[in-house]
N, C-alpha and C. Protein backbone atom coordinates (compact mmCIF):
# COMPACT_ATOMS: atom_id res chain seq x y z
N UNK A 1 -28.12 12.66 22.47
CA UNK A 1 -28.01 12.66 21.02
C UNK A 1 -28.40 14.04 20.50
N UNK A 2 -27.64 14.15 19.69
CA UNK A 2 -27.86 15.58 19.10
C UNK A 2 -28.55 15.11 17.17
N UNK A 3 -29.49 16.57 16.79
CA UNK A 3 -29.99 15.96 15.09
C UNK A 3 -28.70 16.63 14.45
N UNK A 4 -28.20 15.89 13.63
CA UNK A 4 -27.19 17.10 12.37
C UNK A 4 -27.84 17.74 11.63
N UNK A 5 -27.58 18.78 11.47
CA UNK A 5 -27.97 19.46 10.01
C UNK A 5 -28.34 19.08 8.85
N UNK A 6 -28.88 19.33 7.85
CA UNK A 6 -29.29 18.56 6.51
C UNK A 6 -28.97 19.91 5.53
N UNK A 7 -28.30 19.49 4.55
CA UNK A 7 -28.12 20.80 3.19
C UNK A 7 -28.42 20.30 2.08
N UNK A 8 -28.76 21.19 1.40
CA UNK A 8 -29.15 20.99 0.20
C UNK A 8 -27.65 20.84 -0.77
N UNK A 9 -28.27 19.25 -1.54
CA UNK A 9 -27.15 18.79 -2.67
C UNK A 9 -26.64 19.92 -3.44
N UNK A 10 -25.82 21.18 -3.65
CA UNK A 10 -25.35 21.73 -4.73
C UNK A 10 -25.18 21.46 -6.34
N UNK A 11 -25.96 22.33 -7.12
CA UNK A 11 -25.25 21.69 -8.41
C UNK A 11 -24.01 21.79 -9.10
N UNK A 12 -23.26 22.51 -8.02
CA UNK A 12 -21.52 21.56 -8.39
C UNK A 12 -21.14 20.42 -7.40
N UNK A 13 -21.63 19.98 -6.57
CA UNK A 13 -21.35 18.60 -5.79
C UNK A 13 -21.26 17.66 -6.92
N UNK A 14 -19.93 16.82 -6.62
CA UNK A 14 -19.74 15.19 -7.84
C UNK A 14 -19.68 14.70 -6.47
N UNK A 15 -19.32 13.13 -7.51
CA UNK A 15 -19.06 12.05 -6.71
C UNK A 15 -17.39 11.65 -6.57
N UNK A 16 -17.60 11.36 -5.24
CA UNK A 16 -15.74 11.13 -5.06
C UNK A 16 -15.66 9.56 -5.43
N UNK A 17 -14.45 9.31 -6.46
CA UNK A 17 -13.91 8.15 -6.70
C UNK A 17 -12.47 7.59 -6.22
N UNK A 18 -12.44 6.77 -5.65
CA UNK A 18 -11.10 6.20 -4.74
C UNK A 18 -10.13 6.40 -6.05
N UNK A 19 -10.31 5.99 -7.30
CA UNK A 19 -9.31 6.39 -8.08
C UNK A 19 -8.67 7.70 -7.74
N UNK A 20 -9.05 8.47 -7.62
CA UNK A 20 -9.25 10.30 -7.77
C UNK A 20 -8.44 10.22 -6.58
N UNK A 21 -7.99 9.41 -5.67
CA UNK A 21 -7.71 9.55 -4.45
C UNK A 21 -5.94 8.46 -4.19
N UNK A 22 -6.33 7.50 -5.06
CA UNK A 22 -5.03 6.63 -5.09
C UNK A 22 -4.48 6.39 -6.07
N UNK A 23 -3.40 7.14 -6.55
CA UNK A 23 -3.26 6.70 -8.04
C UNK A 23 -2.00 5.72 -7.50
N UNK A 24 -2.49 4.21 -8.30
CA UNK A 24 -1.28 3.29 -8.02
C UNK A 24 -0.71 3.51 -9.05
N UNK A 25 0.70 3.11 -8.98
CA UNK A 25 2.23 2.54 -9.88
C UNK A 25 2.95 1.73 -9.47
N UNK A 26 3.91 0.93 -10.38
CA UNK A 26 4.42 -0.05 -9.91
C UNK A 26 5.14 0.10 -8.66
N UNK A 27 5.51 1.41 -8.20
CA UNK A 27 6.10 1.61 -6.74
C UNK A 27 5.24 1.09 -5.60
N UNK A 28 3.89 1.59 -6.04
CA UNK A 28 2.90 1.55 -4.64
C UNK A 28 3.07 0.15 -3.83
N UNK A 29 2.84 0.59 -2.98
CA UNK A 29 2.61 -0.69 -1.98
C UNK A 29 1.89 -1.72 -2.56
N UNK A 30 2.15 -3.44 -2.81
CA UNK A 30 1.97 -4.46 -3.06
C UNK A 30 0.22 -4.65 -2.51
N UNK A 31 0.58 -4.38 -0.87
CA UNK A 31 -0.94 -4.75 -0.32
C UNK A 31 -2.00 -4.29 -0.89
N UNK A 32 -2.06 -2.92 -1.71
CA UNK A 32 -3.02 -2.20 -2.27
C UNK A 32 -3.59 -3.36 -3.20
N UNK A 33 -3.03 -3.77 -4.02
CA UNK A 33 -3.32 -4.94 -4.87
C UNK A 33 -4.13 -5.90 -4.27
N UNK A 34 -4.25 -6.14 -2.95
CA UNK A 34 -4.51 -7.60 -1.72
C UNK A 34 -5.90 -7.27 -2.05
N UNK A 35 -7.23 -8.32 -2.26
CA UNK A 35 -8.31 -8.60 -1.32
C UNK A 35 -8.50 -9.00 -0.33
N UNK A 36 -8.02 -8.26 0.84
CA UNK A 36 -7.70 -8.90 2.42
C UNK A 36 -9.15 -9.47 2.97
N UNK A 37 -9.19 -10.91 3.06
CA UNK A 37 -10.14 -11.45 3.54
C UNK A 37 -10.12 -10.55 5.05
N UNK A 38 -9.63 -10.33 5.72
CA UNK A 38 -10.20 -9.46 6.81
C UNK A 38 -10.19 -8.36 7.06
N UNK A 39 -10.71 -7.88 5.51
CA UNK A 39 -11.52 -6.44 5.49
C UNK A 39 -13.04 -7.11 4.41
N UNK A 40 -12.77 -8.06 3.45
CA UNK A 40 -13.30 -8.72 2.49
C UNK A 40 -13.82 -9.90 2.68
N UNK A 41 -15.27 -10.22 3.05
CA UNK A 41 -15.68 -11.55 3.05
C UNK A 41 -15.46 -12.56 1.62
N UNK A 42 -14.90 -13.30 1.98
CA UNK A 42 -14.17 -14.19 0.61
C UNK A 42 -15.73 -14.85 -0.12
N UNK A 43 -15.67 -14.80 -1.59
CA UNK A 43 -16.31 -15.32 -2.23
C UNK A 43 -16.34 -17.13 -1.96
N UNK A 44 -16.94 -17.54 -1.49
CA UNK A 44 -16.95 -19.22 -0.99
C UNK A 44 -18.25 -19.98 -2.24
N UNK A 45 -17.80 -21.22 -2.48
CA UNK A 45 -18.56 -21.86 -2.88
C UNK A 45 -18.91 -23.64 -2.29
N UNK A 46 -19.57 -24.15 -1.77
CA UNK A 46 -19.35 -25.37 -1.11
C UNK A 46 -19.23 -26.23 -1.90
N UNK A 47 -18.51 -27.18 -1.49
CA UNK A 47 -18.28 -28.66 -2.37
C UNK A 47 -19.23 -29.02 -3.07
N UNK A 48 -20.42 -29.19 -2.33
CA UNK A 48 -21.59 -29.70 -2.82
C UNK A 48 -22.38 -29.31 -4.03
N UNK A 49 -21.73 -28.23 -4.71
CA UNK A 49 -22.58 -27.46 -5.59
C UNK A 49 -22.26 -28.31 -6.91
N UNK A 50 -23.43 -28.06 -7.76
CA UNK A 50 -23.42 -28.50 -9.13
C UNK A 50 -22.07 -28.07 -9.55
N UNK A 51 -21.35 -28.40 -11.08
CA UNK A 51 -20.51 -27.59 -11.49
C UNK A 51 -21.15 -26.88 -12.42
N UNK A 52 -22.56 -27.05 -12.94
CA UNK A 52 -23.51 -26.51 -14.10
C UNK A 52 -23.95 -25.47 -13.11
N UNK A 53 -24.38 -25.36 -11.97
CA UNK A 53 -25.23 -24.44 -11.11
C UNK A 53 -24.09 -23.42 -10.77
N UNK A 54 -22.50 -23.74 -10.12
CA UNK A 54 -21.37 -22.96 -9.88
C UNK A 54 -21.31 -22.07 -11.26
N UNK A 55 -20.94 -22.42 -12.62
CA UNK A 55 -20.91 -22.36 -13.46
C UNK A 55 -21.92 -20.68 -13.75
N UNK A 56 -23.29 -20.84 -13.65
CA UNK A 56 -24.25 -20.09 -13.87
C UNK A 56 -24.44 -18.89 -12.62
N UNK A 57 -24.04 -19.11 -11.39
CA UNK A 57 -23.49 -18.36 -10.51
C UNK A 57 -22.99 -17.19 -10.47
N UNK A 58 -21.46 -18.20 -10.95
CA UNK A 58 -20.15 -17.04 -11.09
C UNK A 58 -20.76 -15.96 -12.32
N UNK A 59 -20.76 -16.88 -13.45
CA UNK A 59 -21.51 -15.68 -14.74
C UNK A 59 -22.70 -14.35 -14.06
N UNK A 60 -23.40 -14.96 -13.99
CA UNK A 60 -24.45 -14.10 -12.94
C UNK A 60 -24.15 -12.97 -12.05
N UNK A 61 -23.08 -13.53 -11.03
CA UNK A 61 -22.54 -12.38 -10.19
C UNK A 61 -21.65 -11.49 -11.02
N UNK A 62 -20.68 -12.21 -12.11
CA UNK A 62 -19.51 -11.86 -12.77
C UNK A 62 -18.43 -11.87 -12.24
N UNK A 63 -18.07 -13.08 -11.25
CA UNK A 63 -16.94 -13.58 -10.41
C UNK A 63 -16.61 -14.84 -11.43
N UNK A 64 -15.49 -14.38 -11.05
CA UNK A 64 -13.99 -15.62 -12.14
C UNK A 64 -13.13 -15.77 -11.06
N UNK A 65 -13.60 -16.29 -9.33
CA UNK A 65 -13.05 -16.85 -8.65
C UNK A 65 -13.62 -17.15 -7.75
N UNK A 66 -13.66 -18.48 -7.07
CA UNK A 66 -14.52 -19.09 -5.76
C UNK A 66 -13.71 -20.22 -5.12
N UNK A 67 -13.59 -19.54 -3.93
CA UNK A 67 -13.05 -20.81 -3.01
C UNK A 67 -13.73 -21.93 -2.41
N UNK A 68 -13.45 -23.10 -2.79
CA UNK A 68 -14.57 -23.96 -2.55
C UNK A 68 -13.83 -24.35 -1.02
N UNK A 69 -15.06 -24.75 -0.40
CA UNK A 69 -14.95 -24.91 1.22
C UNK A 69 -15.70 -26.14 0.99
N UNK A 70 -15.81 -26.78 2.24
CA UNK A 70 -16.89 -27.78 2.86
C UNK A 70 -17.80 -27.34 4.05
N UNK A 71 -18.89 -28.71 4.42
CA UNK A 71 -19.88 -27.96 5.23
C UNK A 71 -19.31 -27.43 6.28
N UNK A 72 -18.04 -27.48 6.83
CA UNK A 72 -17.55 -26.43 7.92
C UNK A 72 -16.79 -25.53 7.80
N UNK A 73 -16.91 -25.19 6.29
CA UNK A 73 -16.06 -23.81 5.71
C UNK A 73 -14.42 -24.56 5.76
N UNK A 74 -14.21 -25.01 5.64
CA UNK A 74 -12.96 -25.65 5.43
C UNK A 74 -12.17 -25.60 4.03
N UNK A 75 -11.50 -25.09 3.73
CA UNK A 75 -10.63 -24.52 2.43
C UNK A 75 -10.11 -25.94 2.26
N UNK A 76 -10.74 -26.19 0.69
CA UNK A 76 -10.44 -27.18 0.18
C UNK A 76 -9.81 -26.99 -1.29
N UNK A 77 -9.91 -25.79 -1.91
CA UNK A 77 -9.55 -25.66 -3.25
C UNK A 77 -9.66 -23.92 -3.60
N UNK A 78 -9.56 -23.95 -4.83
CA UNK A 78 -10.23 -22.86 -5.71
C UNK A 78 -10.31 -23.03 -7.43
N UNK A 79 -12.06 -22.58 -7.95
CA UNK A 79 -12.42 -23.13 -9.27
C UNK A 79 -12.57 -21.51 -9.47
N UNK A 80 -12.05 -21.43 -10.91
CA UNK A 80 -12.36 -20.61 -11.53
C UNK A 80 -12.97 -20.45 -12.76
N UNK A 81 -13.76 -19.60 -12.92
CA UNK A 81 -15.06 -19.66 -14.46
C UNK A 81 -14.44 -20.35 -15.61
N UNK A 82 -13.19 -20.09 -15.94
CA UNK A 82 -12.53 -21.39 -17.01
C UNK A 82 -12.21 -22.15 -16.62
N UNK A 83 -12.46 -23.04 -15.43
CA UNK A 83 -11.99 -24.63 -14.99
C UNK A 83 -13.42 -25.13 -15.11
N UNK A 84 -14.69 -24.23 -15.23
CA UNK A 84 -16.25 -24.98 -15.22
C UNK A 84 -16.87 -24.42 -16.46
N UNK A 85 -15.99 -23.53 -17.28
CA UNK A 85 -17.16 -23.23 -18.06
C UNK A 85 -17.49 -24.21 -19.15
N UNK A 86 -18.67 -24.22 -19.88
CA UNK A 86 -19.40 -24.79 -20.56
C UNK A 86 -18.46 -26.44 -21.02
N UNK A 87 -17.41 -25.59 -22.36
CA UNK A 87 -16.62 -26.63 -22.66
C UNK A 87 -15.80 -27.86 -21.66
N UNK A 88 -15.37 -27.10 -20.65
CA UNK A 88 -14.86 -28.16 -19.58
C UNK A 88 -15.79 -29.30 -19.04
N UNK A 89 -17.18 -28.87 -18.66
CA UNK A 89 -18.33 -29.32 -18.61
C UNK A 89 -18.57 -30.63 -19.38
N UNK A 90 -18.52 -29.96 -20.79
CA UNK A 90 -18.46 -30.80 -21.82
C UNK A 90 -17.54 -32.02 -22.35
N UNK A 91 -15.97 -31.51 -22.15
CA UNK A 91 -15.17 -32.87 -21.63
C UNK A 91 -15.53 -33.88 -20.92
N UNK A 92 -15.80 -33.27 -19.75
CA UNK A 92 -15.94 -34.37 -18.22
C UNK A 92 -17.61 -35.14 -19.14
N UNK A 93 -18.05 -34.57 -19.64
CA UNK A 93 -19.63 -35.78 -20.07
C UNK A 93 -18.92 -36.81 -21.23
N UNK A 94 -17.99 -36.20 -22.48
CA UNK A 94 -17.69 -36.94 -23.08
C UNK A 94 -16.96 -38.06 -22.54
N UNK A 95 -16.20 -37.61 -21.38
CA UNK A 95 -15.51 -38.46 -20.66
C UNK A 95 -16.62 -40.05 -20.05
N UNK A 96 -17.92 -39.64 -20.50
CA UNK A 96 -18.06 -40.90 -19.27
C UNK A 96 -19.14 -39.81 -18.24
N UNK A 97 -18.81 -39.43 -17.44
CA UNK A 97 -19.56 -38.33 -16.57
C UNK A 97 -20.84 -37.96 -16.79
N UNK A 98 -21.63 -38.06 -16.12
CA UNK A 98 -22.88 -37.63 -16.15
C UNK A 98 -23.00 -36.46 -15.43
N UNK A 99 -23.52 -35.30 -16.74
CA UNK A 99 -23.59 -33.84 -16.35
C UNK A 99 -24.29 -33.48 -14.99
N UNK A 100 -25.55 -34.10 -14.73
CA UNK A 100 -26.07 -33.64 -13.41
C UNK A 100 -25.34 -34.23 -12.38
N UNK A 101 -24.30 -35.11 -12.46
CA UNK A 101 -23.57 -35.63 -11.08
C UNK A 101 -22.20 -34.54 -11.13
N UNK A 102 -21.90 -33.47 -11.90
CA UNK A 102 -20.55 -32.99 -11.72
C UNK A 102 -20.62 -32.22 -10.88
N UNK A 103 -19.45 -32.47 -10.14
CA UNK A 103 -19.72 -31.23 -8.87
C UNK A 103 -18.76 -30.75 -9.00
N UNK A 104 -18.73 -29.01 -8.50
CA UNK A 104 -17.47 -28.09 -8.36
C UNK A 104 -16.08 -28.69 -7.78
N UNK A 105 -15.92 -29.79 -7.64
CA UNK A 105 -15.41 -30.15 -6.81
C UNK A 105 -14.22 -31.07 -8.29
N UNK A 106 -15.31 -31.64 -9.09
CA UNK A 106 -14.57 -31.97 -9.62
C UNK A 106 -13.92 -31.54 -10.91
N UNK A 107 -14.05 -29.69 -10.65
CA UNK A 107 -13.42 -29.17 -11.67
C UNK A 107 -12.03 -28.06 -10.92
N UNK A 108 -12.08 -28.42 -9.66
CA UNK A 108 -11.55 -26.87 -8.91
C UNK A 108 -9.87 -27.77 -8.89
N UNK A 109 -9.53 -26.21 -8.38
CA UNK A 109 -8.00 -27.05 -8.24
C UNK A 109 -7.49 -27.32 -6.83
N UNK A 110 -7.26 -28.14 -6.00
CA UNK A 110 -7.41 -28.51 -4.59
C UNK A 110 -5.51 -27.49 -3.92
N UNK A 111 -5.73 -27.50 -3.08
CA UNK A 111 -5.06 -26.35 -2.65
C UNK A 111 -4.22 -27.04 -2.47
N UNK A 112 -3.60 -28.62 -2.37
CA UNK A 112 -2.52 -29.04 -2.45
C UNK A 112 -1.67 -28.82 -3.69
N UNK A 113 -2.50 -28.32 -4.77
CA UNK A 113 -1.73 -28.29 -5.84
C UNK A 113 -1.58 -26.68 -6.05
N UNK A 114 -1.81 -25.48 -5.34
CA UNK A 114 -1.74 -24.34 -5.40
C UNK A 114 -0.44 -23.97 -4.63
N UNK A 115 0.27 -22.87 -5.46
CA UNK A 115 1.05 -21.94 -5.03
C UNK A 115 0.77 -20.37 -4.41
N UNK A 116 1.27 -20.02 -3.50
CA UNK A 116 0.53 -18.82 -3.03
C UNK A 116 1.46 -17.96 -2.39
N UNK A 117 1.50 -16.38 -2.64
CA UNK A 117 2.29 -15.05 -1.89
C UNK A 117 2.04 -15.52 -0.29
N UNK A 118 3.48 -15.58 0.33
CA UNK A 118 3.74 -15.35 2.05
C UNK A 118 3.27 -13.50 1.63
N UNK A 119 2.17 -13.56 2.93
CA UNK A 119 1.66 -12.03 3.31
C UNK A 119 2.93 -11.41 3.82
N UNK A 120 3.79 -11.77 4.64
CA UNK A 120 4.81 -10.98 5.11
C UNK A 120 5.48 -10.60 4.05
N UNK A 121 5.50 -11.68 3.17
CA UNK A 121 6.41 -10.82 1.82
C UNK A 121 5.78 -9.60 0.82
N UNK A 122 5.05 -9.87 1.02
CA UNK A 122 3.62 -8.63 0.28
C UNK A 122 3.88 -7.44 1.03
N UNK A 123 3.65 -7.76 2.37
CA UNK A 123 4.40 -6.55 3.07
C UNK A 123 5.01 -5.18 2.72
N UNK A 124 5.96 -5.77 2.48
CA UNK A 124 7.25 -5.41 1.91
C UNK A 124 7.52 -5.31 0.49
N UNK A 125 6.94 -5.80 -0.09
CA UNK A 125 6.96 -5.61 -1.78
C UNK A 125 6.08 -4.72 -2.22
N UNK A 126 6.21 -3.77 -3.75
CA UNK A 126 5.74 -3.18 -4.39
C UNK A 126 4.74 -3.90 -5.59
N UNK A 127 4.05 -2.85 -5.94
CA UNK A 127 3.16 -3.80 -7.41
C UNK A 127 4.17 -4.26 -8.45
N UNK A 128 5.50 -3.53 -8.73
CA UNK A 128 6.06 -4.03 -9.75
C UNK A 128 6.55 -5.51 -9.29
N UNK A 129 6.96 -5.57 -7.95
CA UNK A 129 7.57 -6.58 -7.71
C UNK A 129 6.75 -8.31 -7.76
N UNK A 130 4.93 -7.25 -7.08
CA UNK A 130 3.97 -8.34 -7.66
C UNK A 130 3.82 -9.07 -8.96
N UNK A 131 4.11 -8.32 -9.60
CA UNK A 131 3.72 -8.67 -11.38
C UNK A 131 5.09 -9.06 -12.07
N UNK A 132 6.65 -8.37 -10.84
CA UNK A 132 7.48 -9.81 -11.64
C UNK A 132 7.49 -11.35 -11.25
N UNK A 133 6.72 -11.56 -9.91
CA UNK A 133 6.57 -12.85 -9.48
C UNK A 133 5.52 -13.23 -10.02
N UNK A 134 4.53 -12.54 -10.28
CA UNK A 134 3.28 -13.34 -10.70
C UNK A 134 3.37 -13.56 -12.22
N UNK A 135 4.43 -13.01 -13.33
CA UNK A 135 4.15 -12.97 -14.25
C UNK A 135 4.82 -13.54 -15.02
N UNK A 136 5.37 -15.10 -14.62
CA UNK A 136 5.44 -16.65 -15.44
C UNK A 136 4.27 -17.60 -15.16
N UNK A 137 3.24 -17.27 -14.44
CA UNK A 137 2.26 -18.30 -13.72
C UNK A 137 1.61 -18.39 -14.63
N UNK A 138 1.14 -17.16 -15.50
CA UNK A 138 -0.29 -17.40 -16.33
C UNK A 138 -1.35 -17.49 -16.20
N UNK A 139 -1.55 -17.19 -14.39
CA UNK A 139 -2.41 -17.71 -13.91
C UNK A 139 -3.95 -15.86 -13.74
N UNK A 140 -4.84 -16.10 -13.30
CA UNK A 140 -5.88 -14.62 -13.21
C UNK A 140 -5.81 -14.52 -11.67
N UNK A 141 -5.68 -15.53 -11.00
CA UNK A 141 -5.52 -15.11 -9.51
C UNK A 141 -4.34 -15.78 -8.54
N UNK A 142 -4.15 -15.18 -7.78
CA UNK A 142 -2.77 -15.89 -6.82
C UNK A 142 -3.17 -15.84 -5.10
N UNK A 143 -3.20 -16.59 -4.47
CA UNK A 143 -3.68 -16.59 -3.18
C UNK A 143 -2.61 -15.98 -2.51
N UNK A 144 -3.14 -15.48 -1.07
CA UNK A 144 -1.80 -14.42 0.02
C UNK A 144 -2.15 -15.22 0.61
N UNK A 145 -1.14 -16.46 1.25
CA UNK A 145 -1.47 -17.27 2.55
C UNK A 145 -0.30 -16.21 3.89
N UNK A 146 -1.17 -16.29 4.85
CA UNK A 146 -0.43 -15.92 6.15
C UNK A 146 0.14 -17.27 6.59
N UNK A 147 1.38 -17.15 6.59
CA UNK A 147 2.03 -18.94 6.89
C UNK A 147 2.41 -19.23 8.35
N UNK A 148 2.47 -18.10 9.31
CA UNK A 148 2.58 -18.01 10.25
C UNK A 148 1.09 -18.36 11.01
N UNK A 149 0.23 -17.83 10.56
CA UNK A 149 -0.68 -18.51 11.42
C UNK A 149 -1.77 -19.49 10.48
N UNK A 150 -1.07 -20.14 9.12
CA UNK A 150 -1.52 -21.03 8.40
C UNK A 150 -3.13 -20.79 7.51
N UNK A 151 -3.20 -19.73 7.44
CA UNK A 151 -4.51 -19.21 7.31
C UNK A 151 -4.82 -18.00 5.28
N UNK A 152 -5.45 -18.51 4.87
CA UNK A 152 -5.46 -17.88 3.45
C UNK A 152 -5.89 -16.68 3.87
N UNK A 153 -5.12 -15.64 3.41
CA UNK A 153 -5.17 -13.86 3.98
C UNK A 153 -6.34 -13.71 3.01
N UNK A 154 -6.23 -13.71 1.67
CA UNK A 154 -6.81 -12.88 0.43
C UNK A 154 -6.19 -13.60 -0.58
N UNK A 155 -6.54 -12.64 -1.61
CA UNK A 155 -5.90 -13.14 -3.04
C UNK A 155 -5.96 -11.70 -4.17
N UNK A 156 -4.66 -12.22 -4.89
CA UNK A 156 -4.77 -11.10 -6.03
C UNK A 156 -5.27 -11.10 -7.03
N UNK A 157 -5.91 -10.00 -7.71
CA UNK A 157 -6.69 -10.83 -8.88
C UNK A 157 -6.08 -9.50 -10.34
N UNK A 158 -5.85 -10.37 -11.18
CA UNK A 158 -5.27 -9.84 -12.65
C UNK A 158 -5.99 -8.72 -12.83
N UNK A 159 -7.75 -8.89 -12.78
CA UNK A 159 -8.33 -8.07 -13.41
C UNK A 159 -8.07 -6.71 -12.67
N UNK A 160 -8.17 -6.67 -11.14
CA UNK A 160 -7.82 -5.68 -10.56
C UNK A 160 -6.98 -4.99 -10.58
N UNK A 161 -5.77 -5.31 -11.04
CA UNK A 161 -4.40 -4.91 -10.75
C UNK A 161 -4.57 -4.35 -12.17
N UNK A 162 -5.12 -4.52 -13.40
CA UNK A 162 -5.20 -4.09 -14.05
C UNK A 162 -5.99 -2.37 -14.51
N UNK A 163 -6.88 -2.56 -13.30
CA UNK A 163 -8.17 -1.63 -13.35
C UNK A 163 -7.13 -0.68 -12.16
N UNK A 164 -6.47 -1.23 -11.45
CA UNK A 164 -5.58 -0.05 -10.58
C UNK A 164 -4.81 0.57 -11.25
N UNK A 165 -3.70 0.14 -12.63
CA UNK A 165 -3.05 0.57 -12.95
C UNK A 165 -3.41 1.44 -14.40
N UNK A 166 -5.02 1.09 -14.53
CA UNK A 166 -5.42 2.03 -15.69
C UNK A 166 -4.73 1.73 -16.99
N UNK A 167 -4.32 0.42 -17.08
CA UNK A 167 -4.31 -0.41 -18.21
C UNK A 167 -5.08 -0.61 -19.55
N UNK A 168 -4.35 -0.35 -20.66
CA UNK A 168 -5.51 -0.61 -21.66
C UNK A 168 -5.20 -1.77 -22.17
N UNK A 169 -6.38 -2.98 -21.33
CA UNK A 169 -6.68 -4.30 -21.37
C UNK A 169 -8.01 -4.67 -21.62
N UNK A 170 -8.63 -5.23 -22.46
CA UNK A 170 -10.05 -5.51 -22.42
C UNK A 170 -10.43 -6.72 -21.15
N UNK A 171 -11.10 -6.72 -20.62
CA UNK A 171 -11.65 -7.15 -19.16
C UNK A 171 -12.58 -8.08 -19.33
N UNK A 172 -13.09 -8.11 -20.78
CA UNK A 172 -14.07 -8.95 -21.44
C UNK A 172 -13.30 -10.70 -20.64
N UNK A 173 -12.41 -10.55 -21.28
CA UNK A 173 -11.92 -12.26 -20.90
C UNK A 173 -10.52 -11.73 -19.96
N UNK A 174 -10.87 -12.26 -18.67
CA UNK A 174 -9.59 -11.85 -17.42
C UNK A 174 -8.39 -12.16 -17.88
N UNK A 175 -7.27 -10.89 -17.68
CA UNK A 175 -6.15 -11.28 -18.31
C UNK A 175 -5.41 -12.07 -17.29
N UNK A 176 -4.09 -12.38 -17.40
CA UNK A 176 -3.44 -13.11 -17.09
C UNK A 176 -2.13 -12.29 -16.50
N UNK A 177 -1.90 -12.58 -15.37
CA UNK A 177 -0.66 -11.86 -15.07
C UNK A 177 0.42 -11.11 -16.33
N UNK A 178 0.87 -12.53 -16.86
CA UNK A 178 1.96 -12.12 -17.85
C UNK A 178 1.55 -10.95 -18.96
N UNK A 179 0.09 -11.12 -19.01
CA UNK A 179 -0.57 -9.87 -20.36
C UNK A 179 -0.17 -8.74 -19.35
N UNK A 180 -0.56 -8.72 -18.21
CA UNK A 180 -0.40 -6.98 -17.62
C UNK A 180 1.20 -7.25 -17.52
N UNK A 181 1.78 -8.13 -16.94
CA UNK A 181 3.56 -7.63 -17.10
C UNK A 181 3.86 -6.90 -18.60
N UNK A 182 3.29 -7.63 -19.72
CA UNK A 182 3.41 -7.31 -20.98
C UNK A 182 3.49 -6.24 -21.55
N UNK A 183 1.92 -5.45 -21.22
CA UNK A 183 1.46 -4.29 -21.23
C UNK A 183 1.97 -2.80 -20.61
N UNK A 184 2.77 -3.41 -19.12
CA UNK A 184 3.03 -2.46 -18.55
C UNK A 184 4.75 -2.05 -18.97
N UNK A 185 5.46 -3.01 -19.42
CA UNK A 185 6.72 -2.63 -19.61
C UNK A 185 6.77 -2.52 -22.02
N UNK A 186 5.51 -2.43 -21.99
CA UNK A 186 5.65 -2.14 -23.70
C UNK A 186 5.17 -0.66 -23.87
């Protein structure tokens, strides 16, 4: 083993920003857009969780997406901060429901009822091409299933694709696909 050298910080040294380094457009490669679960440990939430405790979580971290699993990590759904927040909460009690029995489980959306990007097609597609498929859903996130080996790759998320393309979108409340299609061709 050899020691390296040590220098002194300069006072013109900045900080390098990946922006500064990738400027996306609707040409760029699609994948850039991807949170590739295998570069990205996926945000998981287990069945078992409160939907009041999930709820206070996501706010906390500032995640507006969680894949709910079971005790053997088993992909069972995905809830997002407006399928639990407060008011939804508040339905399910008026409903009958007793607030400390709601579980994430019974606000998420179960993956039988989800639509999701083939990765091979991502591949091959550009961001514009992302945001003309994604942008009748309405939806803030879209899952990349690998269908070949049956397995959820990643997922895309509105807010990002927004923050790649240097969008002037307020971020306060996650937009929605169709707002960035909106934005980007006005």
């Amino acid at each position: 083993m050899r020691s390296l050298p040590l220098y002194d910080v300069e006072q013109v040294d900045e900080l390098v920003w990946p922006e500064n380094y990738k400027e996306i457009t609707l040409q760029s490669s699609a994948l850039l857009a991807l949170t590739d679960f295998k570069e990205h440990k996926p945000l998981v939430i287990e069945d078992s969780v409160s939907a009041h405790e999930a709820e206070q979580l996501m706010r906390h971290a500032h995640v507006h997406l969680k894949i709910v699993v079971d005790k053997e990590d088993h992909f069972l759904g995905i809830v997002s901060l407006s399928d639990i927040c407060h008011q939804e909460i508040m339905k399910k009690v008026a409903g009958g429901f007793e607030h400390d029995e709601l579980l994430v489980t019974d606000f998420m959306q179960p993956k039988t009822a989800l639509k999701a990007i083939s990765f091979a097609d991502l591949e091959h597609a550009t961001v514009g091409d992302l945001l003309e498929t994604l942008k009748a859903n309405g939806h803030r996130h879209c899952l990349v299933v690998d269908r070949e080996n049956h397995k959820i790759r990643g997922v895309v998320s509105a807010s990002d694709l927004v923050r790649m393309l240097k969008l002037k979108i307020d971020l306060s409340f996650p937009p929605t696909f169709i707002e960035i299609f909106k934005a980007v061709h006005n």
